[in-house]
C-alpha atoms as a PDB file:
ATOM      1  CA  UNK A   1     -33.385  -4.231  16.827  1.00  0.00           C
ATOM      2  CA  UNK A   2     -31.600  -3.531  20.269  1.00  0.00           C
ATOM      3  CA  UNK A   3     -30.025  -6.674  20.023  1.00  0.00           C
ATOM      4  CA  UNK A   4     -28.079  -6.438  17.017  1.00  0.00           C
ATOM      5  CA  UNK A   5     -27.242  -2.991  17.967  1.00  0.00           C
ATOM      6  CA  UNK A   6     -25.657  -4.284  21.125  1.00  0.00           C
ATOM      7  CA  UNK A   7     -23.927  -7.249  18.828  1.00  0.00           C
ATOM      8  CA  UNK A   8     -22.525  -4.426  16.108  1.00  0.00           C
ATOM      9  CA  UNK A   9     -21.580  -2.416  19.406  1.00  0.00           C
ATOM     10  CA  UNK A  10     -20.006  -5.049  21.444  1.00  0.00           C
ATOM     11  CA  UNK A  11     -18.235  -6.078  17.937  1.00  0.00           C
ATOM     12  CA  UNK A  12     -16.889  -2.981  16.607  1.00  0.00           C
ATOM     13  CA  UNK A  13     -15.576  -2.284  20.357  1.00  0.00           C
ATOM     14  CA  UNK A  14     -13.577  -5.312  20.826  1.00  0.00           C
ATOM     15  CA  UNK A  15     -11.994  -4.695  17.330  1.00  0.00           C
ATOM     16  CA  UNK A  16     -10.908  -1.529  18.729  1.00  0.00           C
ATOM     17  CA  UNK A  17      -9.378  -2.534  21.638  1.00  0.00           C
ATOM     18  CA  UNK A  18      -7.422  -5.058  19.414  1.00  0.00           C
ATOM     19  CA  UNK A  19      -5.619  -2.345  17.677  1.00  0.00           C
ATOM     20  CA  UNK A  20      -4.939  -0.504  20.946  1.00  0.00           C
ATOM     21  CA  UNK A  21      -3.591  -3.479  22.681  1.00  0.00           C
ATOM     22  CA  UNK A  22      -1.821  -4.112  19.401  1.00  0.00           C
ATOM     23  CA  UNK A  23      -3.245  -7.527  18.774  1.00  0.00           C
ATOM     24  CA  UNK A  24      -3.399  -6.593  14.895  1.00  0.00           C
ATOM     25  CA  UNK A  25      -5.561  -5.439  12.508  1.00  0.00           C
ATOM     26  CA  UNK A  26      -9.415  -4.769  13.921  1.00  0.00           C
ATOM     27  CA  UNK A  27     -10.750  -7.761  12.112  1.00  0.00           C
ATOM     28  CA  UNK A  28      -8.297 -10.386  13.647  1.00  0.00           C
ATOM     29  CA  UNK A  29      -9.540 -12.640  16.439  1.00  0.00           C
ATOM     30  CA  UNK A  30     -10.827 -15.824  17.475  1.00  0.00           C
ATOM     31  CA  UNK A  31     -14.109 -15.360  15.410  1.00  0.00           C
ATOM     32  CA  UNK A  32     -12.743 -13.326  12.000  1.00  0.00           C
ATOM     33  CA  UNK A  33     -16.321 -12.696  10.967  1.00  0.00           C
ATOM     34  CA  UNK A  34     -17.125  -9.517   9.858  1.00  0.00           C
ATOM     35  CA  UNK A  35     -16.819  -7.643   6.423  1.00  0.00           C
ATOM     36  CA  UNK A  36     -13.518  -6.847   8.180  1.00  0.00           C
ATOM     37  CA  UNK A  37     -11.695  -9.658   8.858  1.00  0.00           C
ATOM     38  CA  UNK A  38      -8.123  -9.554   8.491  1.00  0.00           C
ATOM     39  CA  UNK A  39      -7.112 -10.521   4.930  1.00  0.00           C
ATOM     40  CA  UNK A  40     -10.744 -10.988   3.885  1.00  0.00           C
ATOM     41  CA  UNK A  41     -11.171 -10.577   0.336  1.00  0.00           C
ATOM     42  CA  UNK A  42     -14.048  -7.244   1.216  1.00  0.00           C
ATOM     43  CA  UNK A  43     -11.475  -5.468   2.976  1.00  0.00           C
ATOM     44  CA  UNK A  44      -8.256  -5.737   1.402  1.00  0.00           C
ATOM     45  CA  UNK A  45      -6.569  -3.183  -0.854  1.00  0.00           C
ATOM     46  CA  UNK A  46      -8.959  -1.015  -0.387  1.00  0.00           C
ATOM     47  CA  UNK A  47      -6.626   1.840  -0.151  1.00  0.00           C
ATOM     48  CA  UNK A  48      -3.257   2.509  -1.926  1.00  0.00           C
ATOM     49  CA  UNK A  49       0.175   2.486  -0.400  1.00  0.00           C
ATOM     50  CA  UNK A  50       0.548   6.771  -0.504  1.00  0.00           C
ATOM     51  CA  UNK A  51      -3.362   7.193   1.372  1.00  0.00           C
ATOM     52  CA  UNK A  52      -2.090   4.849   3.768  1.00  0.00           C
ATOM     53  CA  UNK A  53       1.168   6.542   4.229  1.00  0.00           C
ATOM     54  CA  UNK A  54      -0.888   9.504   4.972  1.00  0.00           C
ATOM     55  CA  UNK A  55      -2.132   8.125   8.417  1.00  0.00           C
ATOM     56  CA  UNK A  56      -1.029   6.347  11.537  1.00  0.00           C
ATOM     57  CA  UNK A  57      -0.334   3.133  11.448  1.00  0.00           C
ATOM     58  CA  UNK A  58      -3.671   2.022  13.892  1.00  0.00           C
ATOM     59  CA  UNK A  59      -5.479   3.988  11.736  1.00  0.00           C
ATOM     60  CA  UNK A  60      -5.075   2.112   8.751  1.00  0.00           C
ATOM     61  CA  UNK A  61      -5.456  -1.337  10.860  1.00  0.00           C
ATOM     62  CA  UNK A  62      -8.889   0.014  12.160  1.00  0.00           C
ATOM     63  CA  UNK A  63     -10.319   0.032   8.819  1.00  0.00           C
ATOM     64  CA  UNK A  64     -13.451  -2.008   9.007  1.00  0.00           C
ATOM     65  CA  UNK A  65     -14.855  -0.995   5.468  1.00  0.00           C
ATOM     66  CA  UNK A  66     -15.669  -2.774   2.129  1.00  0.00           C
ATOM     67  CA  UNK A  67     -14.869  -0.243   0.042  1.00  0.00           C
ATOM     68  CA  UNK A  68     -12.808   3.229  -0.279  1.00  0.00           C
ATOM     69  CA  UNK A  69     -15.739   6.057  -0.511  1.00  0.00           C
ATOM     70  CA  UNK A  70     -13.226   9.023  -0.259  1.00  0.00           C
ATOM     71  CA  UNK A  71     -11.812   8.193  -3.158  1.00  0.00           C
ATOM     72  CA  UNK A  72     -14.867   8.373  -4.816  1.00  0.00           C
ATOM     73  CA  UNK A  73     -16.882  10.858  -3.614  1.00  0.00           C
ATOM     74  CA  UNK A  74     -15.728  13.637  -5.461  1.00  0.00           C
ATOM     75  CA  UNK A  75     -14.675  16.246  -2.540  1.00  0.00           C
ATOM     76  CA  UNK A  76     -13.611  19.623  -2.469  1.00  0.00           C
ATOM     77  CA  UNK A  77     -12.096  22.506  -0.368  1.00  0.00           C
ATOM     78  CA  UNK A  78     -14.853  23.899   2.139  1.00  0.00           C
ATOM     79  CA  UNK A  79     -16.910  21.163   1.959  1.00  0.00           C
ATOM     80  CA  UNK A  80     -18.385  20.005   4.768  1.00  0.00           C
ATOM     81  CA  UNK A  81     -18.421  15.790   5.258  1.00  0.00           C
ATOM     82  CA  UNK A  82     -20.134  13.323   7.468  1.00  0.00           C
ATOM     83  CA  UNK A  83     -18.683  10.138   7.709  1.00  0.00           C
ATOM     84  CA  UNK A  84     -21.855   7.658   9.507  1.00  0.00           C
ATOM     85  CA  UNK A  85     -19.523   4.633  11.106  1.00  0.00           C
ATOM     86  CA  UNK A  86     -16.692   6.396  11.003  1.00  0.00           C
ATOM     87  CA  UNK A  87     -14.547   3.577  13.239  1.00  0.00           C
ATOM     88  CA  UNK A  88     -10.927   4.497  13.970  1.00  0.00           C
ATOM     89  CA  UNK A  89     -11.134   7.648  11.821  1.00  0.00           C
ATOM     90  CA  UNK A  90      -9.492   6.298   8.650  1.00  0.00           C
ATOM     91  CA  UNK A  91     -12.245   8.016   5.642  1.00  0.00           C
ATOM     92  CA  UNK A  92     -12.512  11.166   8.441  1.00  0.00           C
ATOM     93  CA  UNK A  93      -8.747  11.911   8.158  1.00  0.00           C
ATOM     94  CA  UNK A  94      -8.640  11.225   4.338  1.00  0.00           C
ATOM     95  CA  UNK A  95     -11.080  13.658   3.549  1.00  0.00           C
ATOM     96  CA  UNK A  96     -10.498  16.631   6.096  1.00  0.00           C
ATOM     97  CA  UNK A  97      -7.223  16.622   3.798  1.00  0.00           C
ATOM     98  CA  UNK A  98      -9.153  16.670   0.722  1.00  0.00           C
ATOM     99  CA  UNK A  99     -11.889  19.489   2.018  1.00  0.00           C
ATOM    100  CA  UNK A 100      -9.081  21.576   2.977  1.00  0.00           C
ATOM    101  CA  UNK A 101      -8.808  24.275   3.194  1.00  0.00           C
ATOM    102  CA  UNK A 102     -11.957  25.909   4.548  1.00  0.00           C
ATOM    103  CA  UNK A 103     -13.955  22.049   4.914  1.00  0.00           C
ATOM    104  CA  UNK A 104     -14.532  20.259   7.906  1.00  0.00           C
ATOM    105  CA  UNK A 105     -14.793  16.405   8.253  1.00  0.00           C
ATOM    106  CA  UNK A 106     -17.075  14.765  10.895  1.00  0.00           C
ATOM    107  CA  UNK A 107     -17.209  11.303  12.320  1.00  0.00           C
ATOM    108  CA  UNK A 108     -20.401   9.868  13.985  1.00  0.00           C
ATOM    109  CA  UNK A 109     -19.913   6.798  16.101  1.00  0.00           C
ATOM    110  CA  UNK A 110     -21.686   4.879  18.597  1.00  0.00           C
ATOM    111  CA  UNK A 111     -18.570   2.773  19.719  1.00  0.00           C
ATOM    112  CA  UNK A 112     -16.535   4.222  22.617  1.00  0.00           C
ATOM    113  CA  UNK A 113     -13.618   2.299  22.335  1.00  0.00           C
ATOM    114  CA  UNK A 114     -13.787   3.524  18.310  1.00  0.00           C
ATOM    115  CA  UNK A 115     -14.071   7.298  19.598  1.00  0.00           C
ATOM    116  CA  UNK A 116     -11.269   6.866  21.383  1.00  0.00           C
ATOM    117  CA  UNK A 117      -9.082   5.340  18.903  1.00  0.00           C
ATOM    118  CA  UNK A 118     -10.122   7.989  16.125  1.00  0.00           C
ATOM    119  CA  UNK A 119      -9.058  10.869  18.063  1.00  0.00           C
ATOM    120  CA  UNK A 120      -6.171   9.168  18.661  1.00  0.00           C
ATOM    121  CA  UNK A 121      -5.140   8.947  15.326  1.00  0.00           C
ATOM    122  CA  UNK A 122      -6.372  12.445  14.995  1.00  0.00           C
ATOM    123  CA  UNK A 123      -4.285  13.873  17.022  1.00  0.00           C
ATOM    124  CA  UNK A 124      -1.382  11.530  15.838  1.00  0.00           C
ATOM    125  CA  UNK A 125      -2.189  12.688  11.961  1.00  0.00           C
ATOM    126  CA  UNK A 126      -2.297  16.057  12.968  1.00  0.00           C
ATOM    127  CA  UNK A 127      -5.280  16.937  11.476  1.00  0.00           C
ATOM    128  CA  UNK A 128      -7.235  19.907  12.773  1.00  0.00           C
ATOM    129  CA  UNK A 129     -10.581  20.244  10.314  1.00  0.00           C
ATOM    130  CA  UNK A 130     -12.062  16.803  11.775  1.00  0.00           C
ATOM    131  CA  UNK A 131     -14.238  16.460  14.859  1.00  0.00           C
ATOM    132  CA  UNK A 132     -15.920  12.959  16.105  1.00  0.00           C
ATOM    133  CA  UNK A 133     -19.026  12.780  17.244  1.00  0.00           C
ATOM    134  CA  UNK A 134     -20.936  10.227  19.628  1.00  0.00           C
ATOM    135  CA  UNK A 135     -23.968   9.182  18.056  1.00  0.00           C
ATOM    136  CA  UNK A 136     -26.011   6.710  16.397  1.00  0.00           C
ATOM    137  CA  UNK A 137     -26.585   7.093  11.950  1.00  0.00           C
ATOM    138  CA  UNK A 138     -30.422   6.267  12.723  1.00  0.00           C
ATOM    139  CA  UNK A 139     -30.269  10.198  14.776  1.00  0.00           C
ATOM    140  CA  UNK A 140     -27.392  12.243  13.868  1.00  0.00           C
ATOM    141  CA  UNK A 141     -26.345  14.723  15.969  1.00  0.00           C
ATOM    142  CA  UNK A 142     -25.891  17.856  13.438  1.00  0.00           C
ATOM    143  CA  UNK A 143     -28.852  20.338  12.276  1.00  0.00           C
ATOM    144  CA  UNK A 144     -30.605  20.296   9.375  1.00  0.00           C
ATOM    145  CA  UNK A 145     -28.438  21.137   5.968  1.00  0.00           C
ATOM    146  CA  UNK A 146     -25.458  21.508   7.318  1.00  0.00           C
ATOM    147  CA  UNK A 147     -23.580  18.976   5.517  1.00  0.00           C
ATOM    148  CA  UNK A 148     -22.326  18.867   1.377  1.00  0.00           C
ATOM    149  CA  UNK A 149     -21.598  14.721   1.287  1.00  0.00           C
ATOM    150  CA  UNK A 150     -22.247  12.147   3.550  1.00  0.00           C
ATOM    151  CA  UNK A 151     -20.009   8.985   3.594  1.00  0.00           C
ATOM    152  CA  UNK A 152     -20.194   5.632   4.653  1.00  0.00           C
ATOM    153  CA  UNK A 153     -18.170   2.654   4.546  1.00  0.00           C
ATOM    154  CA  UNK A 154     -19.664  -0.932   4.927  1.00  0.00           C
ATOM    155  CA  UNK A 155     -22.284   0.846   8.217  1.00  0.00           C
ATOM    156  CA  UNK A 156     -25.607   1.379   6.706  1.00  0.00           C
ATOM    157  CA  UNK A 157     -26.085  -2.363   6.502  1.00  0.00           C
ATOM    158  CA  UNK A 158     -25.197  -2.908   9.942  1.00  0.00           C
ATOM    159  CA  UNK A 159     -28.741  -0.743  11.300  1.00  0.00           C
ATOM    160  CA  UNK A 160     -31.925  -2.825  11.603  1.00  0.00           C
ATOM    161  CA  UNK A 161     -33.673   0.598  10.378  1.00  0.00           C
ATOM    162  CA  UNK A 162     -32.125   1.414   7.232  1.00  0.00           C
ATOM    163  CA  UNK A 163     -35.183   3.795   6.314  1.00  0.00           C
ATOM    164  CA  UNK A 164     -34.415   6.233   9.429  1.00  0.00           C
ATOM    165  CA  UNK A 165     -30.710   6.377   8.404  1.00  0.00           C
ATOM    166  CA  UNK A 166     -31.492   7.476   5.109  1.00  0.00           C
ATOM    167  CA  UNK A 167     -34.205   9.851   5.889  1.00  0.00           C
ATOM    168  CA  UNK A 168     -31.583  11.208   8.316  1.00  0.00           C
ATOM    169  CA  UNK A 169     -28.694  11.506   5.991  1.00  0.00           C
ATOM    170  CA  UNK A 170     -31.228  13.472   3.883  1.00  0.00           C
ATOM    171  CA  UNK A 171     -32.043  15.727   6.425  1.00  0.00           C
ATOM    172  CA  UNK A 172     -28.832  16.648   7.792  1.00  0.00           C
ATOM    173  CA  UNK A 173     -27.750  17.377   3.916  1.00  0.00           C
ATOM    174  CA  UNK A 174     -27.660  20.662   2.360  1.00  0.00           C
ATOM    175  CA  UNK A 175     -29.851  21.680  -0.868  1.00  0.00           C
ATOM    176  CA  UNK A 176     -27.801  19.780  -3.689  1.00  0.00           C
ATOM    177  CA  UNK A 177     -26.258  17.518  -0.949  1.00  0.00           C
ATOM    178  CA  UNK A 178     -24.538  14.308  -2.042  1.00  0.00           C
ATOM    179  CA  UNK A 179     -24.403  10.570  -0.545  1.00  0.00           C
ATOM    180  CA  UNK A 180     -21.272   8.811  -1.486  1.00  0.00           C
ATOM    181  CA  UNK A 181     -20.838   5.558   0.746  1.00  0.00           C
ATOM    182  CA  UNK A 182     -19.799   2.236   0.092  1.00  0.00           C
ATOM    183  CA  UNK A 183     -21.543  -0.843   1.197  1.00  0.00           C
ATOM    184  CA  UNK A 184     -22.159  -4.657   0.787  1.00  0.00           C
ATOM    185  CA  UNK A 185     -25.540  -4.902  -1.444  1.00  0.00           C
ATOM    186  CA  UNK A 186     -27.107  -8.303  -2.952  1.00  0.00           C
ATOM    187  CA  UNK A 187     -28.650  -9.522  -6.206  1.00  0.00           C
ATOM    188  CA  UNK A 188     -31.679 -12.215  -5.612  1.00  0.00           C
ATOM    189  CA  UNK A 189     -32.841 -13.527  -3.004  1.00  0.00           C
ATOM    190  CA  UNK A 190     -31.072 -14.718  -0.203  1.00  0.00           C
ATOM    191  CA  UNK A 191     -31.252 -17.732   1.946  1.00  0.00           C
ATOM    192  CA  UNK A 192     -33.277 -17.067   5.553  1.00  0.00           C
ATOM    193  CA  UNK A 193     -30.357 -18.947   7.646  1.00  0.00           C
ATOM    194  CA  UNK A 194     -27.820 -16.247   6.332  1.00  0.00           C
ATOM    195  CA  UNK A 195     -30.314 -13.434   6.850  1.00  0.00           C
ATOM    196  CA  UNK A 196     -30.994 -14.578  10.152  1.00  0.00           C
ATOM    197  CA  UNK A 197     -27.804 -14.876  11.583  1.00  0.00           C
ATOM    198  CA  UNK A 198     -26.665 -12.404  13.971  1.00  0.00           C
ATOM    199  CA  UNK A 199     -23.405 -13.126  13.608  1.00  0.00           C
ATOM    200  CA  UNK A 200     -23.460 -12.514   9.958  1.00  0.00           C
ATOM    201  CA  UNK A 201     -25.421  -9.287  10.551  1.00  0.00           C
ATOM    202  CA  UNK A 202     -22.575  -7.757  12.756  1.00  0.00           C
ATOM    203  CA  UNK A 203     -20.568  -8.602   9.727  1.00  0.00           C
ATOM    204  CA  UNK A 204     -22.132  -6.801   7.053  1.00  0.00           C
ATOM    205  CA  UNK A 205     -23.314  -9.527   5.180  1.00  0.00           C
ATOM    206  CA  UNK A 206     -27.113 -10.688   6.823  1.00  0.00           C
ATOM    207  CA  UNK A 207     -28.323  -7.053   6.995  1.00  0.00           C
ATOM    208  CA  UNK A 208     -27.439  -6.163   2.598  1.00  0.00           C
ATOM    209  CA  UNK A 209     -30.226  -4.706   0.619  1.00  0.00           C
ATOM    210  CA  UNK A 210     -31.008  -5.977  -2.384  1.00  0.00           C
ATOM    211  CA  UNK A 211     -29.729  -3.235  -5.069  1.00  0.00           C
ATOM    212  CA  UNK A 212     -33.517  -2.951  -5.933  1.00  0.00           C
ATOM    213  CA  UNK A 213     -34.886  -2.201  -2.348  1.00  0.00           C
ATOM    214  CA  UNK A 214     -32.176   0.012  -1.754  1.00  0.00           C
ATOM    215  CA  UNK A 215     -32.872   2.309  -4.580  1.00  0.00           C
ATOM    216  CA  UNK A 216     -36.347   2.053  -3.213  1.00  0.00           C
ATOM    217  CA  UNK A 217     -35.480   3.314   0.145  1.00  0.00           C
ATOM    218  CA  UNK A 218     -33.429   5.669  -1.123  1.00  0.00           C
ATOM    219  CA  UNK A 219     -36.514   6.891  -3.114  1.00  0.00           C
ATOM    220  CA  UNK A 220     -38.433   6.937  -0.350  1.00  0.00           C
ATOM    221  CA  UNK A 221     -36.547   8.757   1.963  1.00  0.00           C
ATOM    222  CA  UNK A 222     -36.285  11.845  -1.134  1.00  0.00           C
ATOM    223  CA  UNK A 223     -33.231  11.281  -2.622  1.00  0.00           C
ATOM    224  CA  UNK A 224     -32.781  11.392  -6.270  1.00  0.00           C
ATOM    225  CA  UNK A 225     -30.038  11.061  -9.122  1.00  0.00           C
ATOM    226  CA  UNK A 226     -30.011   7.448  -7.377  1.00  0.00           C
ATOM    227  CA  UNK A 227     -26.897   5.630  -8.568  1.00  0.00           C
ATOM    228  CA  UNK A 228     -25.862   2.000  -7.594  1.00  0.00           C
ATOM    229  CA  UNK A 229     -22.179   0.661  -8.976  1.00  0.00           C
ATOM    230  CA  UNK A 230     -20.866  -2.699  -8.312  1.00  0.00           C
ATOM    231  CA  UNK A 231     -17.285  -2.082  -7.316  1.00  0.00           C
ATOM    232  CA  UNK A 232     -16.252  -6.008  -6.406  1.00  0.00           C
ATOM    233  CA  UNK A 233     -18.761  -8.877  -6.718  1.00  0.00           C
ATOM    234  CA  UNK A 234     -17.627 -11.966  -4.170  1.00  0.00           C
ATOM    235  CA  UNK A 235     -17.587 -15.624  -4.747  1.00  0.00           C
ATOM    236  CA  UNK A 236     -18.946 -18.190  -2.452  1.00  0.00           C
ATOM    237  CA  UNK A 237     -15.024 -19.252  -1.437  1.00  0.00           C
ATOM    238  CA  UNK A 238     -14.914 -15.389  -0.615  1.00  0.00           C
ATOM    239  CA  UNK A 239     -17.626 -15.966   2.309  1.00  0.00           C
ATOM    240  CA  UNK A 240     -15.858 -19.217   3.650  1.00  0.00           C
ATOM    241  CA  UNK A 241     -15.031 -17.656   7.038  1.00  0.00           C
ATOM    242  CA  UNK A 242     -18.252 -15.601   7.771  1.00  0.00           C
ATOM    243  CA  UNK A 243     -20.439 -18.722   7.156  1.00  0.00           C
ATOM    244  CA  UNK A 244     -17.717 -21.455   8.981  1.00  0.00           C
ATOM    245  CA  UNK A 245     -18.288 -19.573  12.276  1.00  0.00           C
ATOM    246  CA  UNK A 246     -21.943 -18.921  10.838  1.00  0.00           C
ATOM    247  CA  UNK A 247     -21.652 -23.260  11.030  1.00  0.00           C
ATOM    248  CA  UNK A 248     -23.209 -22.899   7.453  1.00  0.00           C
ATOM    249  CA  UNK A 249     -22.250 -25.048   5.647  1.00  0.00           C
ATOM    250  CA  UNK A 250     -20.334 -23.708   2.049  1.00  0.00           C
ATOM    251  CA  UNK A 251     -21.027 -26.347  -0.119  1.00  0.00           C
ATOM    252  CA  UNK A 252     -24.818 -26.466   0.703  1.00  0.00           C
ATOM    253  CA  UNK A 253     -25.198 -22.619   0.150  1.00  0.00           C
ATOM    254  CA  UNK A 254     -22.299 -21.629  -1.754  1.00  0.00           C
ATOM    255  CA  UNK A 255     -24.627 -22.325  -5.034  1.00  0.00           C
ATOM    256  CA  UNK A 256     -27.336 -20.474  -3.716  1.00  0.00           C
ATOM    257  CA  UNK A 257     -25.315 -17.155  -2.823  1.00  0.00           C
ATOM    258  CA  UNK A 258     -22.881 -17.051  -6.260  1.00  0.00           C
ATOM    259  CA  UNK A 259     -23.013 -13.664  -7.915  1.00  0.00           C
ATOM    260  CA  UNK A 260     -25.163 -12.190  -5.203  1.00  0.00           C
ATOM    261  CA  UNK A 261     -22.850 -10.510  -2.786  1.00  0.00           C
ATOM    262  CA  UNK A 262     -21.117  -7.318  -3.822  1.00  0.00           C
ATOM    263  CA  UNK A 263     -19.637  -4.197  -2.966  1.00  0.00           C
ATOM    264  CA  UNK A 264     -21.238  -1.219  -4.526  1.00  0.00           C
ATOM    265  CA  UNK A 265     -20.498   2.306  -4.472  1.00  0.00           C
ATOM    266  CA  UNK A 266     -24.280   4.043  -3.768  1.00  0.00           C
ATOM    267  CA  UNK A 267     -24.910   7.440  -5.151  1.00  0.00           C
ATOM    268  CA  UNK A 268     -27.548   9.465  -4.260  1.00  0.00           C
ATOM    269  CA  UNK A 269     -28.133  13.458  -4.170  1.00  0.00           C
ATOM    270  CA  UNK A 270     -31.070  15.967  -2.150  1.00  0.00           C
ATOM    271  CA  UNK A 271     -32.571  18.010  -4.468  1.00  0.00           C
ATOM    272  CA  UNK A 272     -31.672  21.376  -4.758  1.00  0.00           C
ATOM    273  CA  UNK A 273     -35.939  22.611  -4.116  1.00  0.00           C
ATOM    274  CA  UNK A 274     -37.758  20.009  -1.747  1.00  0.00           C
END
């Protein structure tokens, strides 16, 4: 587990320091293959031309996300929202805005370079009602019930312990609490030299539940109202670049992995009596 933590950490800080240096969006580089690779079919148009205009420029380049949870999680003024993997800020800043007045926004990140880069663009957006926090999603860093929704975009599938981030996003919820995040999920099973690849797994794509397990852990962990919707389902041609620097070969798999990659928007709320 500590070694694909170090991979998602060494990852997610070079992509970072790509924006700073201004070498492009986060995903560009010599080996383009994670969920957010620059015009990769996951990450692009996520979000429309007037919530981009909302941010700074580096903000919108560090998105690293395969799918747009703020502008489906419902939010309101004086909510409270944790955003687990929050990168260069981009979800954090769009929904301070939209839990304003009297809501905070919080981003938890493990990533230095990331931290760095979000409060950037905070204080570049001008946004007061957001603070980032250094952390891992397996043990937030906020007391029990303190937060209304927890978001996530394209993370959760990057932690080798998916059941301690979930029990932790349901303990750091309110009563009533939501989870809103997106994330890659899969449909059948999966072949093991995809799975295994740590390459793949810094990339969102190796560590996917299946939607079945998920709701399972989900279950598990107390959630209920337990909600799974598809919101893009990828071709093999879509995964070209992940499994060429995978050296996996596309024709071999690509009929074994049609129809069973997809983004999904994952729903899930604490009950309002435990």
């Amino acid at each position: 587990m500590s070694n694909i933590k170090e991979a998602v950490k060494e990852k997610y800080g070079q992509a970072a320091l790509r924006v700073v240096s201004g070498g492009g969006n986060a995903g560009c580089g010599s080996s383009p293959s994670s969920c957010c690779s620059g015009g990769d079919p996951i990450t692009s148009d996520l979000y429309n031309q007037l919530q981009k205009d909302e941010l700074p420029e580096t903000a919108v380049l560090a998105s690293l996300g395969c799918g747009n949870p703020t502008a489906l999680a419902e939010l309101k003024p004086g909510q409270v929202v944790l955003d687990l993997g929050s990168g260069g800020g981009i979800d954090v800043l769009l929904s301070a805005r939209r839990v304003s007045p009297g809501g905070k926004a919080y981003g938890l990140d493990m990533t230095d370079e990331m931290l760095i880069l979000a409060r950037e663009n905070q204080r570049k957006a001008g946004v007061q009602n957001v603070e980032f926090l250094k952390g891992e999603i397996e043990d937030i860093p906020l007391p029990n019930g303190s937060v209304d929704v927890i978001i996530s975009n394209c993370v959760i599938n990057l932690s080798a312990d998916k059941d301690r981030v979930l029990r932790e996003a349901f303990r750091v919820l309110k009563p009533g609490g939501r989870l809103a995040v997106s994330d890659v999920v899969t449909r059948g099973e999966i072949p093991a030299e995809i799975r295994k690849s740590m390459l793949l797994w810094a990339g969102c794509v190796a560590g996917a539940l299946d939607e079945h397990e998920y709701r399972s852990k989900l279950g598990s962990a107390g959630f209920e109202n337990i909600a799974i919707e598809p919101t893009r389902i990828y071709r093999p041609e879509d995964a070209s670049s992940f499994l060429a620097d995978a050296g996996i070969d596309l024709e071999k798999v690509g009929p074994l992995i049609e129809g069973k990659f997809m983004s999904a928007f994952v729903r899930a709320q604490k009950p309002l009596q435990e």
